[in-house]
Protein backbone atom coordinates (compact mmCIF):
# COMPACT_ATOMS: atom_id res chain seq x y z
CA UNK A 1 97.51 101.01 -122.94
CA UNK A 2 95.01 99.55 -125.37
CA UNK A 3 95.75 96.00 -123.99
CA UNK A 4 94.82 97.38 -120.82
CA UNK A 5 91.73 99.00 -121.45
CA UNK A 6 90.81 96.06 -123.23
CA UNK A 7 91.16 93.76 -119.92
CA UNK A 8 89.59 96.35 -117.55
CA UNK A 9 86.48 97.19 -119.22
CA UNK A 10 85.85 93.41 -119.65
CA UNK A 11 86.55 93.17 -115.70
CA UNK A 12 84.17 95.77 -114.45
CA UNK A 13 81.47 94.74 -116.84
CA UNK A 14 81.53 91.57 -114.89
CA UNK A 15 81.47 93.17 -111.12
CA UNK A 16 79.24 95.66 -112.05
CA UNK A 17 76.56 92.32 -113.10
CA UNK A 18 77.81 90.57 -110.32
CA UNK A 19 76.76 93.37 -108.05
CA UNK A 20 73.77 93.98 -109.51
CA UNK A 21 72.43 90.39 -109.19
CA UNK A 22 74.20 90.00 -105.47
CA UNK A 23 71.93 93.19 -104.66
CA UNK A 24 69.58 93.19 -101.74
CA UNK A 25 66.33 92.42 -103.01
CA UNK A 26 62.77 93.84 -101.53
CA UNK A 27 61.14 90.27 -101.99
CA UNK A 28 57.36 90.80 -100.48
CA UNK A 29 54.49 88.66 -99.06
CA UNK A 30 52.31 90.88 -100.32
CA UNK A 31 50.59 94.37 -99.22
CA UNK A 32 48.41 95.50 -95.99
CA UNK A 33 46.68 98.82 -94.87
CA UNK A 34 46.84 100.07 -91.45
CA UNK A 35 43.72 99.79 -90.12
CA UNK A 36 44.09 101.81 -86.89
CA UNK A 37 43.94 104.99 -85.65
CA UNK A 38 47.83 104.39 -85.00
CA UNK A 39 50.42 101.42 -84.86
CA UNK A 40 53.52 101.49 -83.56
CA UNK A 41 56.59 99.89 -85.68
CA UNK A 42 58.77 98.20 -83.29
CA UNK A 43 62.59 97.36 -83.78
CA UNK A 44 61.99 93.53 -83.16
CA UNK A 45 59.68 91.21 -81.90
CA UNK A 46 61.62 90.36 -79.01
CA UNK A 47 60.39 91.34 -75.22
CA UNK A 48 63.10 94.62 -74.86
CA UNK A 49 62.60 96.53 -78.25
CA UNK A 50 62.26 99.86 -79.45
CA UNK A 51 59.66 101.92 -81.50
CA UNK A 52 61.09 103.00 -84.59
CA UNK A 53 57.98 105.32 -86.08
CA UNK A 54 54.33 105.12 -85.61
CA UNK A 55 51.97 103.85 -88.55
CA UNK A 56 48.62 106.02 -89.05
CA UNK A 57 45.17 104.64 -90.59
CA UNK A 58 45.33 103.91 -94.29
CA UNK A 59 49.45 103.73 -94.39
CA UNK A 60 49.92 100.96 -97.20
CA UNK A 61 52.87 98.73 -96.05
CA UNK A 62 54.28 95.40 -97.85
CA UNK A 63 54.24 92.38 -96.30
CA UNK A 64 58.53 90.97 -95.73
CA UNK A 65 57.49 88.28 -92.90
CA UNK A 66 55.55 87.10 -90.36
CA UNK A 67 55.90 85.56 -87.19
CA UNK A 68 53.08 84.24 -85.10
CA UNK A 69 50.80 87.70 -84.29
CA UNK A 70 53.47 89.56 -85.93
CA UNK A 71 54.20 91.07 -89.38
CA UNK A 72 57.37 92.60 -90.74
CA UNK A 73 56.62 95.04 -92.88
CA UNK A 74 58.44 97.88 -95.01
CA UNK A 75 56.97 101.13 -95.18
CA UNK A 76 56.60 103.85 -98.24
CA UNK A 77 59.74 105.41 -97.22
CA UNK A 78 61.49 102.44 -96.76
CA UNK A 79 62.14 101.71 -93.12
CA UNK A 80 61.70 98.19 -91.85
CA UNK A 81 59.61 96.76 -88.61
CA UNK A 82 57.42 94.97 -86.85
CA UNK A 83 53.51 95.35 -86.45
CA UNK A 84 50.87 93.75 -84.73
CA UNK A 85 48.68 91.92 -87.45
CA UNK A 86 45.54 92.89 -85.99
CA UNK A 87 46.10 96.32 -87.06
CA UNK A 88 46.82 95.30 -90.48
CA UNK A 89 43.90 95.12 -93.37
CA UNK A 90 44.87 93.06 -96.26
CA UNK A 91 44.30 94.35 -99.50
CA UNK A 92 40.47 92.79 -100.28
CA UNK A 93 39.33 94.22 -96.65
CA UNK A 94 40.49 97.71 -98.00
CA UNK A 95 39.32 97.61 -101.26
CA UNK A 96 36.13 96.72 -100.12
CA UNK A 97 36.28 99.41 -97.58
CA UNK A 98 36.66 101.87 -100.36
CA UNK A 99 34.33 100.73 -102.70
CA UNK A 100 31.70 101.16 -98.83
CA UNK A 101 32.99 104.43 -98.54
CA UNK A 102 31.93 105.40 -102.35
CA UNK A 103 28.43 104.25 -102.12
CA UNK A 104 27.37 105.94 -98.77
CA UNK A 105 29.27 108.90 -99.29
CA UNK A 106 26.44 110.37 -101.62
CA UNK A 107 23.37 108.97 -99.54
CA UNK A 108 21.17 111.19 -96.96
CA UNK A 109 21.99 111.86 -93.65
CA UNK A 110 19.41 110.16 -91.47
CA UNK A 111 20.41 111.50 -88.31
CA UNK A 112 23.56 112.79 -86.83
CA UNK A 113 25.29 111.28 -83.27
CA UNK A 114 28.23 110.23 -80.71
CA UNK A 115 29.72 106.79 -80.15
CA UNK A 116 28.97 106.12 -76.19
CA UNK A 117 31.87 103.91 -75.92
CA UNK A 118 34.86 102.49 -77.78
CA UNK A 119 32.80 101.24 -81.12
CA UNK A 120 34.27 98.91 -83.62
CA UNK A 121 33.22 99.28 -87.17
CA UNK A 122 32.22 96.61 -89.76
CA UNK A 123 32.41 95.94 -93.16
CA UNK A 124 28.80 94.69 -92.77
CA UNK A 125 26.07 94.86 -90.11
CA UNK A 126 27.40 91.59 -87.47
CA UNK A 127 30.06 91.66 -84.64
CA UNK A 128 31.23 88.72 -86.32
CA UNK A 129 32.11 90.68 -89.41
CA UNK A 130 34.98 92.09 -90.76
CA UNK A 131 36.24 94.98 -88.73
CA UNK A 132 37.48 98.27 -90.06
CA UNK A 133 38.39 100.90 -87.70
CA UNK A 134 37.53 101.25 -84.25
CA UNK A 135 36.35 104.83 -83.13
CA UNK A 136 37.11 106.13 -79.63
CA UNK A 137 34.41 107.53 -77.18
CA UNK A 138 32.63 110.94 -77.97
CA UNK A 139 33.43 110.45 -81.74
CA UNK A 140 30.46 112.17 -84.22
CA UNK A 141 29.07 110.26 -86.72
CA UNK A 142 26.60 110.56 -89.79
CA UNK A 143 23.70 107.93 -90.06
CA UNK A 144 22.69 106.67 -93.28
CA UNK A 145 21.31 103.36 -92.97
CA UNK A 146 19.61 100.83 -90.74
CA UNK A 147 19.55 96.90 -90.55
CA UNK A 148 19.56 94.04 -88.41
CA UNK A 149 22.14 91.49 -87.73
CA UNK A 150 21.25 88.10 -85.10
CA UNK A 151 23.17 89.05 -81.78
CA UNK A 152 26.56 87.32 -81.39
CA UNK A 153 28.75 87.68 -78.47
CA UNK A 154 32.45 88.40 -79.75
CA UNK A 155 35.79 89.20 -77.68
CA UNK A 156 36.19 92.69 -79.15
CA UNK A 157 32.73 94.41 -78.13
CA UNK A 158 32.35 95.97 -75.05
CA UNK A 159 28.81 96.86 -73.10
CA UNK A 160 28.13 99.25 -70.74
CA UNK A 161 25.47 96.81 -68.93
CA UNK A 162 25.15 93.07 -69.04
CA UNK A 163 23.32 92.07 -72.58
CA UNK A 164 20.06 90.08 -72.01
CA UNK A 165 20.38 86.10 -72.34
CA UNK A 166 17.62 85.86 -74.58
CA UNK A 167 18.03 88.72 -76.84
CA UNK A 168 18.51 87.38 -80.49
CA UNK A 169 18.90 89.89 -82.74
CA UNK A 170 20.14 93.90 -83.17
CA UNK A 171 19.72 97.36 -84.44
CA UNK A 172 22.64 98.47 -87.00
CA UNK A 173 23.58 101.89 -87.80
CA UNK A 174 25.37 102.21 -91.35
CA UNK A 175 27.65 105.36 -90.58
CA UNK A 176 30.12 107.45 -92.39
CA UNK A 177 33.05 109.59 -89.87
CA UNK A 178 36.22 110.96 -89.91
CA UNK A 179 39.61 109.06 -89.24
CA UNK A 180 41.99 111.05 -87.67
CA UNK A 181 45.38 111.64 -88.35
CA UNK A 182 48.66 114.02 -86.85
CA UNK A 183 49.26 116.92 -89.02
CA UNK A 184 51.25 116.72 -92.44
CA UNK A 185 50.49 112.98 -92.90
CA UNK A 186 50.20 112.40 -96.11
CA UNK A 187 46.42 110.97 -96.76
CA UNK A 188 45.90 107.28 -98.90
CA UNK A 189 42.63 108.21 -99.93
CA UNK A 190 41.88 111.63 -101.72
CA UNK A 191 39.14 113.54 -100.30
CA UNK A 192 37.97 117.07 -98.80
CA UNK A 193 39.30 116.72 -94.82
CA UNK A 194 37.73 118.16 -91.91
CA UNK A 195 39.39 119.29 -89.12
CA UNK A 196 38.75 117.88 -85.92
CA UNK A 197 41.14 118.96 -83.78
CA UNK A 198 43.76 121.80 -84.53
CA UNK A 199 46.04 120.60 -87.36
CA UNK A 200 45.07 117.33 -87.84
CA UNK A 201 43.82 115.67 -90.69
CA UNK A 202 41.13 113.32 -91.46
CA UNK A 203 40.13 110.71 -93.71
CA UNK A 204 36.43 109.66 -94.57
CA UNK A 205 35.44 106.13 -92.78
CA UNK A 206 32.28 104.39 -93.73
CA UNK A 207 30.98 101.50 -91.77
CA UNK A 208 28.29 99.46 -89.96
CA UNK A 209 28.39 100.20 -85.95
CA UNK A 210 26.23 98.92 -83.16
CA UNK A 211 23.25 101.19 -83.30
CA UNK A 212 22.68 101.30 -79.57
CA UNK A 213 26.32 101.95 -78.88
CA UNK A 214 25.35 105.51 -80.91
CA UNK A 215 23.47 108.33 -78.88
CA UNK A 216 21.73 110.56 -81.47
CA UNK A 217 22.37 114.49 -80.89
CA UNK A 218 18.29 115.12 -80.92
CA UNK A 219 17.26 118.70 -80.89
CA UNK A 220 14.97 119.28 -77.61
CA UNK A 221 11.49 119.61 -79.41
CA UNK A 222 12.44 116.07 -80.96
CA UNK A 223 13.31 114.91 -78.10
CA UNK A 224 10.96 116.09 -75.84
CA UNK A 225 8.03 115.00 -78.13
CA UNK A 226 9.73 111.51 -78.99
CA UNK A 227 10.00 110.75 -74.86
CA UNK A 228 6.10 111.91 -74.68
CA UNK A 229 5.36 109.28 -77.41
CA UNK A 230 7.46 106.34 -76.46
CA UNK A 231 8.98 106.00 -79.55
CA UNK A 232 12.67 105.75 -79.91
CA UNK A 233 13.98 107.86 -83.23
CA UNK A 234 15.69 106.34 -85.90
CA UNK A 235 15.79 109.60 -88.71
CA UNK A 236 14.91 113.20 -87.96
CA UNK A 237 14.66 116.36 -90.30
CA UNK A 238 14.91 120.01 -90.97
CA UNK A 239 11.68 120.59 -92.92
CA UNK A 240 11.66 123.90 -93.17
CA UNK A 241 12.21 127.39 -90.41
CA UNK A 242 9.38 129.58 -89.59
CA UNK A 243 9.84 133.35 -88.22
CA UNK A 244 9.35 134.48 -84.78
CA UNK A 245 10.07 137.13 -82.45
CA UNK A 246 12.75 135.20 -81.00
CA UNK A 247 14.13 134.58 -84.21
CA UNK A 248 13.64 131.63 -86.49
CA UNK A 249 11.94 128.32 -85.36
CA UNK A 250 12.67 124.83 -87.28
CA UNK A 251 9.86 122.68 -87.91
CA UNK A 252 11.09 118.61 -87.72
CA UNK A 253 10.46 115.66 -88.73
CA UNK A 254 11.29 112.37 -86.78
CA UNK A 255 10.94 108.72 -87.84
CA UNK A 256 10.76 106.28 -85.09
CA UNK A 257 10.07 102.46 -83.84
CA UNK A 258 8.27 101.56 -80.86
CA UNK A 259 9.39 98.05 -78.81
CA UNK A 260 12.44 96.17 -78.96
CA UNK A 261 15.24 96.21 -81.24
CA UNK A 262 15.26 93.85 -84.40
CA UNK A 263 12.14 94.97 -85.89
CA UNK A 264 11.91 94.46 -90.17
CA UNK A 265 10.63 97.69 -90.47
CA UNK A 266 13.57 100.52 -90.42
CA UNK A 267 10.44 102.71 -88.45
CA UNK A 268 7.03 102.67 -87.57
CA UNK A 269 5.75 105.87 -87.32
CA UNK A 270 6.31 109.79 -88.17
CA UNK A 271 5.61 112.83 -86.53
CA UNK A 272 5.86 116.58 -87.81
CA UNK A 273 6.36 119.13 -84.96
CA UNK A 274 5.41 122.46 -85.85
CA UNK A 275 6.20 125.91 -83.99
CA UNK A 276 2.10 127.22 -83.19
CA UNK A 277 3.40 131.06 -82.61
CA UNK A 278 0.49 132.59 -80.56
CA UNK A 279 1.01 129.65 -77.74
CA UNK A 280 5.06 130.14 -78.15
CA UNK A 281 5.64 125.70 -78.10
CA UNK A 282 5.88 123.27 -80.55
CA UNK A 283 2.92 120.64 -81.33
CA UNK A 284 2.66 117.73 -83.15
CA UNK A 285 1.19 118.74 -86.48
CA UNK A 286 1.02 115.11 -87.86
CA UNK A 287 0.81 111.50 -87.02
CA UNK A 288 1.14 108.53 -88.87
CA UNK A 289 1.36 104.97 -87.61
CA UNK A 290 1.57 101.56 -88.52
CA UNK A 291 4.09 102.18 -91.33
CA UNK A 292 7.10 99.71 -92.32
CA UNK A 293 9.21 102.31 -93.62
CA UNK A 294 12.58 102.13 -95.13
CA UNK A 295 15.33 104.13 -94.79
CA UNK A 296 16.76 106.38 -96.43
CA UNK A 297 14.04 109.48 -96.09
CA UNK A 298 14.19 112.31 -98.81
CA UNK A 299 13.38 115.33 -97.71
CA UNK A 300 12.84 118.19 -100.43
CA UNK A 301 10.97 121.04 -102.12
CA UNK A 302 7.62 121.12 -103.96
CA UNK A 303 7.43 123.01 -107.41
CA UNK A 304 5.25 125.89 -105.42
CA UNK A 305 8.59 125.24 -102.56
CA UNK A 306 6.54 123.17 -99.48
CA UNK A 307 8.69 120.94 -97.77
CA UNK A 308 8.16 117.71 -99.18
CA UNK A 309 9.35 114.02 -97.95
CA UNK A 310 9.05 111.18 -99.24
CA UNK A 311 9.93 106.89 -98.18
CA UNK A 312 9.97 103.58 -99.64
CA UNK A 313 7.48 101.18 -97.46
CA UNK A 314 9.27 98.30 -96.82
CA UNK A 315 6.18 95.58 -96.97
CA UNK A 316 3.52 94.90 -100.06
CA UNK A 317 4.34 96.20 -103.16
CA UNK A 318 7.08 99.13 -102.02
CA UNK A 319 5.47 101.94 -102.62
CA UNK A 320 6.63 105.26 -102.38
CA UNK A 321 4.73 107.41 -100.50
CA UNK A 322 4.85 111.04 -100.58
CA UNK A 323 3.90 114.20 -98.23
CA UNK A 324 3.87 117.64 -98.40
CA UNK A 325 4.09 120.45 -95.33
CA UNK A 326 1.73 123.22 -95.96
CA UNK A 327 1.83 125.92 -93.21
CA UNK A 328 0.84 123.63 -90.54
CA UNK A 329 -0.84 121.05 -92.25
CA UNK A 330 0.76 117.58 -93.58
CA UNK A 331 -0.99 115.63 -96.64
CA UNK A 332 0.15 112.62 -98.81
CA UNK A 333 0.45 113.18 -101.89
CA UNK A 334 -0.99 110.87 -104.60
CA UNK A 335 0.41 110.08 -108.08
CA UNK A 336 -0.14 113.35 -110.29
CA UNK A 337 -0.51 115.39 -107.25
CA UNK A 338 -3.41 115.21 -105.17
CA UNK A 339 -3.49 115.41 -101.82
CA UNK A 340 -5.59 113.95 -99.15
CA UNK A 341 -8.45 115.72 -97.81
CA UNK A 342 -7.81 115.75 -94.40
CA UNK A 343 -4.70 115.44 -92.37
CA UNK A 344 -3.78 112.39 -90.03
CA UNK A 345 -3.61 114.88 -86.75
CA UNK A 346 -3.03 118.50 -85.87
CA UNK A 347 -2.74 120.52 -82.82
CA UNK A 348 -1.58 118.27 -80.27
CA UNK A 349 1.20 119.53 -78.04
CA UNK A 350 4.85 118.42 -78.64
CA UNK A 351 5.56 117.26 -74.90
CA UNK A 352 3.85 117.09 -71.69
């Protein structure tokens, strides 16, 4: 019985190795993130196939082959298929995508809109850049930053009208939204989600879109008084809300450009519209032109609790300029502050 033993255990000692290093291995190319809303993972790359699952935004996959447009890829739970590349990001796309998504996720909303059409989204401000996610039509969207990029024409963006010959360079929105995703997906990036539509979850995006492929959701006195003074906004503001009969009225501020896109300046001008309550309408209760402001705007409180905003100029030596709401009445602040003496403008109707 001994001698046995002592010839069996030998024997399974040696299939028990030789299974273990005959094992199917999970050899990788690499990783990828999905980089699309969905993805379907298909059986094979042949013509007749079948869909085994469906991939959402920020799935991380690894990499088991490729084949022309293809990739094989193995999910977190294991199951094997094919994807279309171009959905895939590789793993420096994402982590730059992240470390985006960190650094505007604590700036200022600028001003708050819609994508007008199917919008791609950049790592930085260029059609020719990196994409990241491409948002469908309708989708909302925070604004945070401007630039300008020269115009390129590329495959993958879409106009609703034929773009000028001559037209050489572009407004760019820096944006933060919401990816969506079915319910019970399990999220790659941990963060607060928003719901969107019932059940499903979301995960924050940030980005640099098209800006005129974005239609900002102006409230009417800003965008009644920015049509009667041909200026197109970039950044509007809640300054501050002002009792009335009818219940409260907000008082706005809107930073704007006049002319063509492509301009250094991220805006031009500023305008404060004010609610006058004995003549029931809004009227501009400041101007100030021939700025070269930069984005972003802070808008706050003064110690005795005015509104208060305040803007890096963009030319000279970059000062910061500083101005105050009192009432009706706008002033810049100097250093220590004092005020100006006199206001730019006051009294003039919001809108024809």
């Amino acid at each position: 019985m001994k001698r046995k033993l002592l010839i069996a255990v030998p024997l399974l000692i040696v299939v028990a190795v030789t299974a273990w290093f005959f094992r199917p291995k999970h050899e990788t190319l690499g990783e990828a993130y999905v980089g699309e809303r969905t993805a379907t993972l298909w059986s094979s790359v042949a013509q007749v196939r079948e869909p085994l699952d469906t991939l959402h935004y920020g799935d991380r996959v690894d990499v088991v082959a490729r084949r022309n447009d293809s990739i094989k890829v193995r999910t977190a739970a294991g199951e094997l298929g094919w994807v279309e590349g171009r959905y895939l990001m590789d793993p420096a796309l994402w982590q730059r995508s992240t470390k985006l998504l960190k650094q505007v996720v604590p700036m200022p909303v600028q001003a708050r809109g819609r994508t007008k059409v199917a919008t791609n989204l950049r790592v930085e401000p260029g059609r020719t850049q990196a994409r990241l996610y491409q948002f469908g039509r309708g989708v909302p969207v925070e604004i945070v930053g401007r630039a300008v990029a020269d115009w390129v024409q590329v495959t993958d963006e879409k106009e609703a009208a034929n773009e000028p010959q001559d037209t050489k360079k572009e407004d760019w929105f820096l944006i933060r939204g919401l990816a969506t995703r079915p319910p019970g997906e399990s999220t790659a990036r941990s963060a607060e989600t928003t719901t969107t539509q019932p059940g499903d979850q979301t995960l924050p995006i940030a980005g640099w879109v098209i800006a005129r492929f974005i239609e900002l959701d102006l409230p009417d006195p800003v965008r009644d008084g920015a049509s009667s003074a041909n200026i197109r906004p970039i950044a509007w503001f809640e300054l501050n809300r002002v009792s009335d009969p009818a219940g409260y009225k907000i008082q706005y501020l809107v930073a704007g450009a006049r002319g063509p896109e492509g301009q250094p300046c991220d805006f031009t001008t500023l305008r404060v519209y004010t609610w006058n309550l004995k003549k029931e309408r809004y009227e501009t209760a400041f101007i100030e032109n021939d700025l070269c402001g930069h984005i972003p705007i802070h808008v706050g409180r003064s110690p005795k609790g005015d509104p208060e905003f305040r803007f890096q100029e963009m030319d000279g030596n970059k000062e910061e300029r500083v101005y105050r709401l009192m009432q009706t009445v706008v002033r810049r602040i100097r250093e220590g502050g004092e005020s100006a003496k006199k206001p730019a403008h006051a009294g003039k109707p919001a809108s024809k």
